[in-house]
Protein backbone atom coordinates (compact mmCIF):
# COMPACT_ATOMS: atom_id res chain seq x y z
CA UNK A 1 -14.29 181.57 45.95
CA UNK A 2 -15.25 181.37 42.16
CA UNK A 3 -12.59 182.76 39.86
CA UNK A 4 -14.28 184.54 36.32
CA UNK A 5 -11.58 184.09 33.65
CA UNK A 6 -11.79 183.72 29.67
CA UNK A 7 -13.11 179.81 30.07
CA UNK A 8 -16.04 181.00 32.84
CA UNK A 9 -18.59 181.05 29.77
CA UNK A 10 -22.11 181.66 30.92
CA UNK A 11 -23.88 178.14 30.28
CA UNK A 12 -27.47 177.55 31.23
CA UNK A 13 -28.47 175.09 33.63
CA UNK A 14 -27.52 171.41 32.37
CA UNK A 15 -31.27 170.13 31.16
CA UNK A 16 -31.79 166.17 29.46
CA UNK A 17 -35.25 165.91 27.58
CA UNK A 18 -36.29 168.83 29.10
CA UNK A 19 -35.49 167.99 32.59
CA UNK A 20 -33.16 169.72 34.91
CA UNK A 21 -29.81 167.21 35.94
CA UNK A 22 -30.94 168.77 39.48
CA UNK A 23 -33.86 166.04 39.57
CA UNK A 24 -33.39 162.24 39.41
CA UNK A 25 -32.60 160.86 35.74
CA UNK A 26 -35.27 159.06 34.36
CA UNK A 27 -34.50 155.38 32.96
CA UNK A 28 -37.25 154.71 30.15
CA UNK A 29 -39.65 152.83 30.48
CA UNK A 30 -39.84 148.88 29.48
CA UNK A 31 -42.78 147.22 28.20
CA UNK A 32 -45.58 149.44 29.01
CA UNK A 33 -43.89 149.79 32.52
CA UNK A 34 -43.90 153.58 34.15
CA UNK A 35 -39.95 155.45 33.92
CA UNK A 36 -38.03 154.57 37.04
CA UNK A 37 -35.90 157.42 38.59
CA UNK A 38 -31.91 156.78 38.97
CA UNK A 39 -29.81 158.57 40.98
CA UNK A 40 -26.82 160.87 39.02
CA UNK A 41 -23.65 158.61 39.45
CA UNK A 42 -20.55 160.09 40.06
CA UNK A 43 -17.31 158.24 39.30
CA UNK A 44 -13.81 159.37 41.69
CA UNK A 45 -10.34 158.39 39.66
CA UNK A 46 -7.92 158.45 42.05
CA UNK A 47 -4.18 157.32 40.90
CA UNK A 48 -2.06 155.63 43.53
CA UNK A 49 1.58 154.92 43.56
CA UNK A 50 3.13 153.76 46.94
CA UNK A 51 0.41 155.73 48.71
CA UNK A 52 -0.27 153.08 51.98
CA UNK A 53 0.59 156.02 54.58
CA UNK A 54 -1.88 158.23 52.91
CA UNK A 55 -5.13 156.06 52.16
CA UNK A 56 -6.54 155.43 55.64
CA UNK A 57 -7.33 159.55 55.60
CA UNK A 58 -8.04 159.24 51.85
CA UNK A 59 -10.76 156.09 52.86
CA UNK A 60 -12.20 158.21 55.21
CA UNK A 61 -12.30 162.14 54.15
CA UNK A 62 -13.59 160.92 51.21
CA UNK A 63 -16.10 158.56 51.88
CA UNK A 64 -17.47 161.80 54.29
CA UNK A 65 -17.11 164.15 50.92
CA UNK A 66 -18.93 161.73 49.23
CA UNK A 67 -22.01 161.42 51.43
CA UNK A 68 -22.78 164.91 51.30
CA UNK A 69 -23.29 165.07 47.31
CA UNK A 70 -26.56 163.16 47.79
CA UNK A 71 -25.23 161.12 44.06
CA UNK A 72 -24.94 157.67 43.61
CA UNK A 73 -20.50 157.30 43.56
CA UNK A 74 -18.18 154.77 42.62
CA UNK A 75 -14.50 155.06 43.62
CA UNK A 76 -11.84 154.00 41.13
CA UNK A 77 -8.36 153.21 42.77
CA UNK A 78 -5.75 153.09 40.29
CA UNK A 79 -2.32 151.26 41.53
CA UNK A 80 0.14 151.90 38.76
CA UNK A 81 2.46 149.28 40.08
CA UNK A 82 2.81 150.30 44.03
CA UNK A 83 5.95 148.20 45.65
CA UNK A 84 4.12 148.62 49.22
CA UNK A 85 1.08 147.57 50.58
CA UNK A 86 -1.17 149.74 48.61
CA UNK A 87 -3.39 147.41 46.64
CA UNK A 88 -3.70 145.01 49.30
CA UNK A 89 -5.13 148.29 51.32
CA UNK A 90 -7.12 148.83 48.24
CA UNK A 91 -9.07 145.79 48.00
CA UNK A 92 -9.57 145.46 52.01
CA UNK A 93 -11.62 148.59 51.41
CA UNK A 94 -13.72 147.42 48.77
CA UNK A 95 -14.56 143.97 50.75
CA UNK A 96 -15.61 147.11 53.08
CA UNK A 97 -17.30 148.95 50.50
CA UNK A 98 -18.10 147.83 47.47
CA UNK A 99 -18.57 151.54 45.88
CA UNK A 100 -14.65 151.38 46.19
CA UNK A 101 -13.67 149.45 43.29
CA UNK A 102 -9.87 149.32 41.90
CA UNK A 103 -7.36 148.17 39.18
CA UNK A 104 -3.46 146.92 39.35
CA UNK A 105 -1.29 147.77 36.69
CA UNK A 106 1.46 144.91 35.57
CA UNK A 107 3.96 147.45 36.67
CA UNK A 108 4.44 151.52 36.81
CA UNK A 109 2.84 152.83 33.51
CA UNK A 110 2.70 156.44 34.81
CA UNK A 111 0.46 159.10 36.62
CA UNK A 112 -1.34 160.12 32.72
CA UNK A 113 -1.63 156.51 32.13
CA UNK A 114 -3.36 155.94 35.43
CA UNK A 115 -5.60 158.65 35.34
CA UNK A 116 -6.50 157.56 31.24
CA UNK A 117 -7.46 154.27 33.12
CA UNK A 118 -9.53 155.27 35.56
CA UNK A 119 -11.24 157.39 32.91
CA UNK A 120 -12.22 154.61 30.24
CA UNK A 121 -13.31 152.49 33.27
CA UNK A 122 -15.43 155.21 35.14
CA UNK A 123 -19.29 154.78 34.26
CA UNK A 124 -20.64 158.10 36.23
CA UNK A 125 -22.59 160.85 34.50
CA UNK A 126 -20.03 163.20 35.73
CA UNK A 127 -16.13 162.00 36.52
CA UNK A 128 -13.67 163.66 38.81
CA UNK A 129 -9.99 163.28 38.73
CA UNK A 130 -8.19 163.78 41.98
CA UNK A 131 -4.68 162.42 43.45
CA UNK A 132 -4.33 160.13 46.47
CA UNK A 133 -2.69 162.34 48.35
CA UNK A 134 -5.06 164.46 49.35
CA UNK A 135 -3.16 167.63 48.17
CA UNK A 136 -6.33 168.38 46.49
CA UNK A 137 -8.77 167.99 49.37
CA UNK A 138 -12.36 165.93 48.02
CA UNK A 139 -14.33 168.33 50.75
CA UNK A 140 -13.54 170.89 47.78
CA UNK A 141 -15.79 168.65 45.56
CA UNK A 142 -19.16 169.68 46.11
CA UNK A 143 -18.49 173.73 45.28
CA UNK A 144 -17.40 171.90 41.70
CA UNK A 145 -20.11 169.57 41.35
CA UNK A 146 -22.32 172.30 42.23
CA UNK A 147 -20.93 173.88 39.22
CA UNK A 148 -21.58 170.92 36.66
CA UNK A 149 -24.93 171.27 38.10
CA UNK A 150 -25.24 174.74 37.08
CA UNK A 151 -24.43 173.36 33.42
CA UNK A 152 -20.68 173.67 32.78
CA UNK A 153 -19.29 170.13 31.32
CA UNK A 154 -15.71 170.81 32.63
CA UNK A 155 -14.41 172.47 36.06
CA UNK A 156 -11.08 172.83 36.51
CA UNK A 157 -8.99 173.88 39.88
CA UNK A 158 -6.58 176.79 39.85
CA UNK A 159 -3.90 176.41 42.35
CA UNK A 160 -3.98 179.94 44.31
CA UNK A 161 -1.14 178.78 47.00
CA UNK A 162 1.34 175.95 46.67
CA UNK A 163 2.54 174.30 50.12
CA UNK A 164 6.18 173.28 48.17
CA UNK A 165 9.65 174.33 47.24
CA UNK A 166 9.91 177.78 45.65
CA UNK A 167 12.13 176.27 42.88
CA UNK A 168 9.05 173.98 41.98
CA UNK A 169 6.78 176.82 42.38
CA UNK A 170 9.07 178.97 39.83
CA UNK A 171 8.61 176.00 37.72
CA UNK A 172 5.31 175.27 37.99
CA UNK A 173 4.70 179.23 37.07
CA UNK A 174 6.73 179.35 34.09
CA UNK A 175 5.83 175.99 32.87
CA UNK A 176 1.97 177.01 32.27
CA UNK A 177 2.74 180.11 31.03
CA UNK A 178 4.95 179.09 28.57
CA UNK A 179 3.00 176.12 27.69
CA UNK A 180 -0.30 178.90 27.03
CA UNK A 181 2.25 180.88 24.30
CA UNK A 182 2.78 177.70 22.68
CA UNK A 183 -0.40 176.45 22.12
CA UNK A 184 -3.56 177.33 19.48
CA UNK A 185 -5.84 176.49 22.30
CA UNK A 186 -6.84 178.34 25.41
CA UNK A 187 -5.06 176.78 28.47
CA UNK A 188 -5.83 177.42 31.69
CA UNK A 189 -3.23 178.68 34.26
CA UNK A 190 -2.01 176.84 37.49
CA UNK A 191 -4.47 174.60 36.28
CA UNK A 192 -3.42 170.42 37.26
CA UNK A 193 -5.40 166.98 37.00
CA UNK A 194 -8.00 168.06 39.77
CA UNK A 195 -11.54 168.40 37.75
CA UNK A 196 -14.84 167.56 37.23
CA UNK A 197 -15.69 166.36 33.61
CA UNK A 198 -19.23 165.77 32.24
CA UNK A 199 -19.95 162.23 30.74
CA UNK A 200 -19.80 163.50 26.90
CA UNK A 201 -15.87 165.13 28.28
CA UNK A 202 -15.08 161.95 29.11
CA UNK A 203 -16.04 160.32 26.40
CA UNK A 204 -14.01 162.45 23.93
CA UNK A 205 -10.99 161.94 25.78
CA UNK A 206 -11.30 158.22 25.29
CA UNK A 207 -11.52 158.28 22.41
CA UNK A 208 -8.07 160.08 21.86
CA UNK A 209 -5.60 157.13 20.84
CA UNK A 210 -2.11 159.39 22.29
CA UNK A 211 0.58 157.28 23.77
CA UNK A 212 2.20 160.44 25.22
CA UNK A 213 -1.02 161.79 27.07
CA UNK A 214 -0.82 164.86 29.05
CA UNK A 215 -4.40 164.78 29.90
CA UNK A 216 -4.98 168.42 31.66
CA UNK A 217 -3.68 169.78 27.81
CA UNK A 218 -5.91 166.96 26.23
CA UNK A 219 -8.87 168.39 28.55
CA UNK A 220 -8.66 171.71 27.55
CA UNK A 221 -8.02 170.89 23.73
CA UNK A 222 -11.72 169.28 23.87
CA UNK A 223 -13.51 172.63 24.45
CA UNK A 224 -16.77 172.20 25.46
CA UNK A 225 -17.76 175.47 28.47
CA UNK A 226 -15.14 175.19 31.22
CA UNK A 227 -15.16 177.00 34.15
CA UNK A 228 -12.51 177.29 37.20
CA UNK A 229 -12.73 177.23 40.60
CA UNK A 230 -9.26 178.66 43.01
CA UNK A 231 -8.59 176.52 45.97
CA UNK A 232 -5.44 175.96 48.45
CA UNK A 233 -3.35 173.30 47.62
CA UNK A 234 -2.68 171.72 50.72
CA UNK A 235 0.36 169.65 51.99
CA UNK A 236 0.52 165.90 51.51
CA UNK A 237 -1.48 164.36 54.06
CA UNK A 238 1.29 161.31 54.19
CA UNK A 239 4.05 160.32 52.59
CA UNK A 240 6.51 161.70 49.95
CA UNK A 241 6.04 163.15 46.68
CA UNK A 242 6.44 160.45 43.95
CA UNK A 243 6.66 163.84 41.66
CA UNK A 244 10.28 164.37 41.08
CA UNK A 245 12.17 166.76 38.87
CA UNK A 246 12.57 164.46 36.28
CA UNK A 247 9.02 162.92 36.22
CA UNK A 248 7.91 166.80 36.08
CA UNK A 249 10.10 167.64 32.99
CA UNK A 250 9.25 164.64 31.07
CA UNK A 251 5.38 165.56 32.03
CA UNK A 252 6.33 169.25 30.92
CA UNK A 253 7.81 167.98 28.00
CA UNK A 254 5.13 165.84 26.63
CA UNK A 255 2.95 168.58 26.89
CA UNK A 256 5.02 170.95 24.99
CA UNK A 257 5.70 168.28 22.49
CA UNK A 258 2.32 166.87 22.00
CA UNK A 259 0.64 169.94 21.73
CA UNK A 260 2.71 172.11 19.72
CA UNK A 261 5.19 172.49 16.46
CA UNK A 262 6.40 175.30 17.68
CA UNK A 263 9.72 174.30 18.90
CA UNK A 264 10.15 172.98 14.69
CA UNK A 265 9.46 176.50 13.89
CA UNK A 266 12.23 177.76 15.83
CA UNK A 267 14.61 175.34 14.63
CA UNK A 268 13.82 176.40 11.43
CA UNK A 269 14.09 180.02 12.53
CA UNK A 270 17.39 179.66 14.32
CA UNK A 271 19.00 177.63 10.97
CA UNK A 272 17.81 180.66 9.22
CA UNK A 273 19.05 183.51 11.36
CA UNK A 274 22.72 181.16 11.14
CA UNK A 275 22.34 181.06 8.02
CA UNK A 276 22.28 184.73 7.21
CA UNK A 277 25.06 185.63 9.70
CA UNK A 278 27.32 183.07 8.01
CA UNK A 279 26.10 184.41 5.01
CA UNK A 280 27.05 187.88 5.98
CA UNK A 281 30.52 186.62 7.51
CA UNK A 282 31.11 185.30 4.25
CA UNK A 283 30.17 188.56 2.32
CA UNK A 284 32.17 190.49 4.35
CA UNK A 285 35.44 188.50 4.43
CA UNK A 286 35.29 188.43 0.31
CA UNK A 287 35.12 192.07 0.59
CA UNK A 288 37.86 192.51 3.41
CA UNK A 289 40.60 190.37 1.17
CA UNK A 290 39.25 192.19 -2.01
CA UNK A 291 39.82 195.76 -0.60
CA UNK A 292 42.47 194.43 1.80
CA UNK A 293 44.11 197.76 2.50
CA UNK A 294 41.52 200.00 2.86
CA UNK A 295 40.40 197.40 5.83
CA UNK A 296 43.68 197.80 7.19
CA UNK A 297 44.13 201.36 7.36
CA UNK A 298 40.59 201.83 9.53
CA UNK A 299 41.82 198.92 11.33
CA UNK A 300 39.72 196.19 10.05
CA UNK A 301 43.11 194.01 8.34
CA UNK A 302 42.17 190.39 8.09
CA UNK A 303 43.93 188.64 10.66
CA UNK A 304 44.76 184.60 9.43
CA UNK A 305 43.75 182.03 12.69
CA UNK A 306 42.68 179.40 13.03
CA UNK A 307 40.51 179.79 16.17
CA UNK A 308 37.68 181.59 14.10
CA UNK A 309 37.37 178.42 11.81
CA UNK A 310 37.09 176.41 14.86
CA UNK A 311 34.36 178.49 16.78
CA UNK A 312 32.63 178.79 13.46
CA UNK A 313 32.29 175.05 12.82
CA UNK A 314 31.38 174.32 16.75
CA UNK A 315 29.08 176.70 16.39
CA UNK A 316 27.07 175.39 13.59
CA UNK A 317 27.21 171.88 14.82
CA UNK A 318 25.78 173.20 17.81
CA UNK A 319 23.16 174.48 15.96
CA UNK A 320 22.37 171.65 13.72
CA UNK A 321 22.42 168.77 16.53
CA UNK A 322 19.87 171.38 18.43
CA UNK A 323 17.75 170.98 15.18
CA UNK A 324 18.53 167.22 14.96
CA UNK A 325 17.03 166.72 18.29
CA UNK A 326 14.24 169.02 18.41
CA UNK A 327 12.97 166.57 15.10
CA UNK A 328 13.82 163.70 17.27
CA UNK A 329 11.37 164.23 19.66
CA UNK A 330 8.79 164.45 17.35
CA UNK A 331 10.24 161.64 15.14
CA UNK A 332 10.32 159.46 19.09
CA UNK A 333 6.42 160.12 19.64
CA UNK A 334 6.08 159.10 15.81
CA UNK A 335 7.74 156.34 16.68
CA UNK A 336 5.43 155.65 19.90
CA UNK A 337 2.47 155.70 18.03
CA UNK A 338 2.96 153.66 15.01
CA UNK A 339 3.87 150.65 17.63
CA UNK A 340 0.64 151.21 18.72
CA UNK A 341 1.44 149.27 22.34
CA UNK A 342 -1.79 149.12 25.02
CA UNK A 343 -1.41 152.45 27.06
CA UNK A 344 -1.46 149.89 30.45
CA UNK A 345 -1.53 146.28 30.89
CA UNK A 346 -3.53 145.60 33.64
CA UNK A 347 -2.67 142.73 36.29
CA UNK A 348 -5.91 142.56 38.65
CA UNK A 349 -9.33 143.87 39.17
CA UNK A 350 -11.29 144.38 42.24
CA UNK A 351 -14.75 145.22 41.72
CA UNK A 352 -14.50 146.79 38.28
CA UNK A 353 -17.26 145.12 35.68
CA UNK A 354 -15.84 147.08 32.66
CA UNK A 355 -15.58 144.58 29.92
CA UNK A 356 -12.47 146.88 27.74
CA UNK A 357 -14.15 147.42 24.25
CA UNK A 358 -10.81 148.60 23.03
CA UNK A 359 -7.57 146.35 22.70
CA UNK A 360 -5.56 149.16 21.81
CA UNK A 361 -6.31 151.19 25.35
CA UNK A 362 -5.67 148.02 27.46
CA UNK A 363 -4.37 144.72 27.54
């Protein structure tokens, strides 16, 4: 079922020279010779890390998804530095089927680094982002091509249900909607990496030059008329989550980090609230020891110790080494992009003819 939220613009239906995307492209013509029609050409990232239990079902359910879009499709495999048998799997298929093309990294860059590859090597008029697992099923796919067909240059898939723990489902909930408070940009909810991006979306993301990518915020920063589409997020198909707490908080806190100065603008907000207490402490104790016994007969007699110097100074340090950090983290991705390192180093192709134009994206 279609969802109608605040990104579910109305957007005509998607026309090129004044011809609807629903017929073939038309290739110009060369040397007096008539236009020849092309096929649209869709392009399938799919990150893979340690995924051999999974892609036999992956091979197949979507290789069936894919011959019902009635598009020409290429299949990017991503191995970011699989220890198993994954990108030997990877390039059996493609000796198989040649629309199944992948990359190795030199070792595990990350999940945003793998899908950042798959997106400057994908050469489709519309991309889709989907993990191997199958958690986000590709029979789902033709509902959101439908949609890019309809005109919309991004569709995006709200999780309705979640098939995992209800801690990570408390976090996943409070994550987005705390991330949508933070931000000046509209964000969709319960929104991940499964999505369907037009050509010119795709584009604009490559040309972003963040080390710390979260791409689903970088996505949604771009604009463009975005639309979403509910599904059920099913079970892996195979295999164990390579998602763990701490890969999920360091992906939650890129995207805070990268996306927002708000967590500067409560350290400055917190110094400044400790500030005026210890400016009213120190107000008040002047008057106490000025008008000592007037304090004392209401009760109020100042009372030497030296446990309230103590909590005092623990208490600002606490404060300022909160503030310290908070400007470390942004001071770290500083840091990150001044180095200006590739985003991946990549260690073998299979089928991919994608000559990099940029030696700062890959190596």
């Amino acid at each position: 079922m279609l969802t109608q939220n605040r990104f579910d613009n109305r957007a005509p239906s998607r026309e090129l020279n004044g011809r609807s995307l629903r017929e073939p492209f038309l290739d110009p013509p060369q040397e007096g010779r008539p236009p020849i029609a092309r096929l649209r050409k869709v392009s399938v990232i799919v990150p893979c890390f340690n995924e051999e239990q999974v892609l036999p079902e992956l091979f197949e359910r979507l290789g069936t998804a894919a011959a019902t879009w009635g598009m020409d499709c290429e299949i990017i495999c991503v191995d970011d530095g699989s220890r198993d048998h994954t990108w030997a799997m990877l390039k059996i298929q493609h000796q198989k089927d040649i629309r199944w093309q992948c990359l190795s990294f030199a070792r595990n860059f990350g999940h945003q680094s793998a899908v950042s590859a798959g997106l400057y090597h994908a050469t489709g008029d519309v991309v889709v982002v989907m993990d191997a697992d199958l958690q986000d099923p590709p029979e789902e796919l033709s509902r959101f091509l439908k949609k890019w067909l309809e005109g919309y240059e991004v569709i995006f898939a709200i999780r309705q249900k979640r098939k995992e723990s209800r801690l990570k489902k408390i976090c996943y909930w409070s994550f987005y909607r705390l991330m949508a408070g933070l931000v000046s940009f509209e964000l969709p909810l319960d929104s991940g990496d499964f999505c369907v991006m037009d050509r010119r979306v795709v584009d604009a993301l490559n040309r972003m030059p963040e080390r710390n990518r979260f791409v689903r915020g970088l996505r949604a920063w771009t604009g463009f008329r975005q639309t979403g589409i509910t599904y059920e997020r099913q079970p892996r198909a195979a295999g164990n989550s390579k998602y763990n707490f701490r890969k999920l908080f360091k992906l939650a806190w890129d995207g805070i980090f990268s996306f927002s100065t708000v967590p500067l603008k409560v350290a400055s907000y917190v110094g400044l609230l400790v500030s005026t207490i210890s400016a009213l402490g120190i107000a008040f104790t002047l008057i106490q020891r000025i008008f000592g016994t007037w304090f004392q007969k209401i009760g109020l007699a100042p009372v030497p110790g030296f446990a309230t110097v103590v909590v005092s100074i623990l208490f600002l340090g606490g404060v300022q080494l909160l503030c310290l950090g908070i400007l470390g983290e942004y001071v770290g991705r500083i840091y990150d992009e001044v180095k200006r390192r590739p985003l991946w180093i990549v260690r073998e192709m299979c089928g991919i003819l994608c000559v990099p134009a940029n030696p700062e994206k890959e190596s």
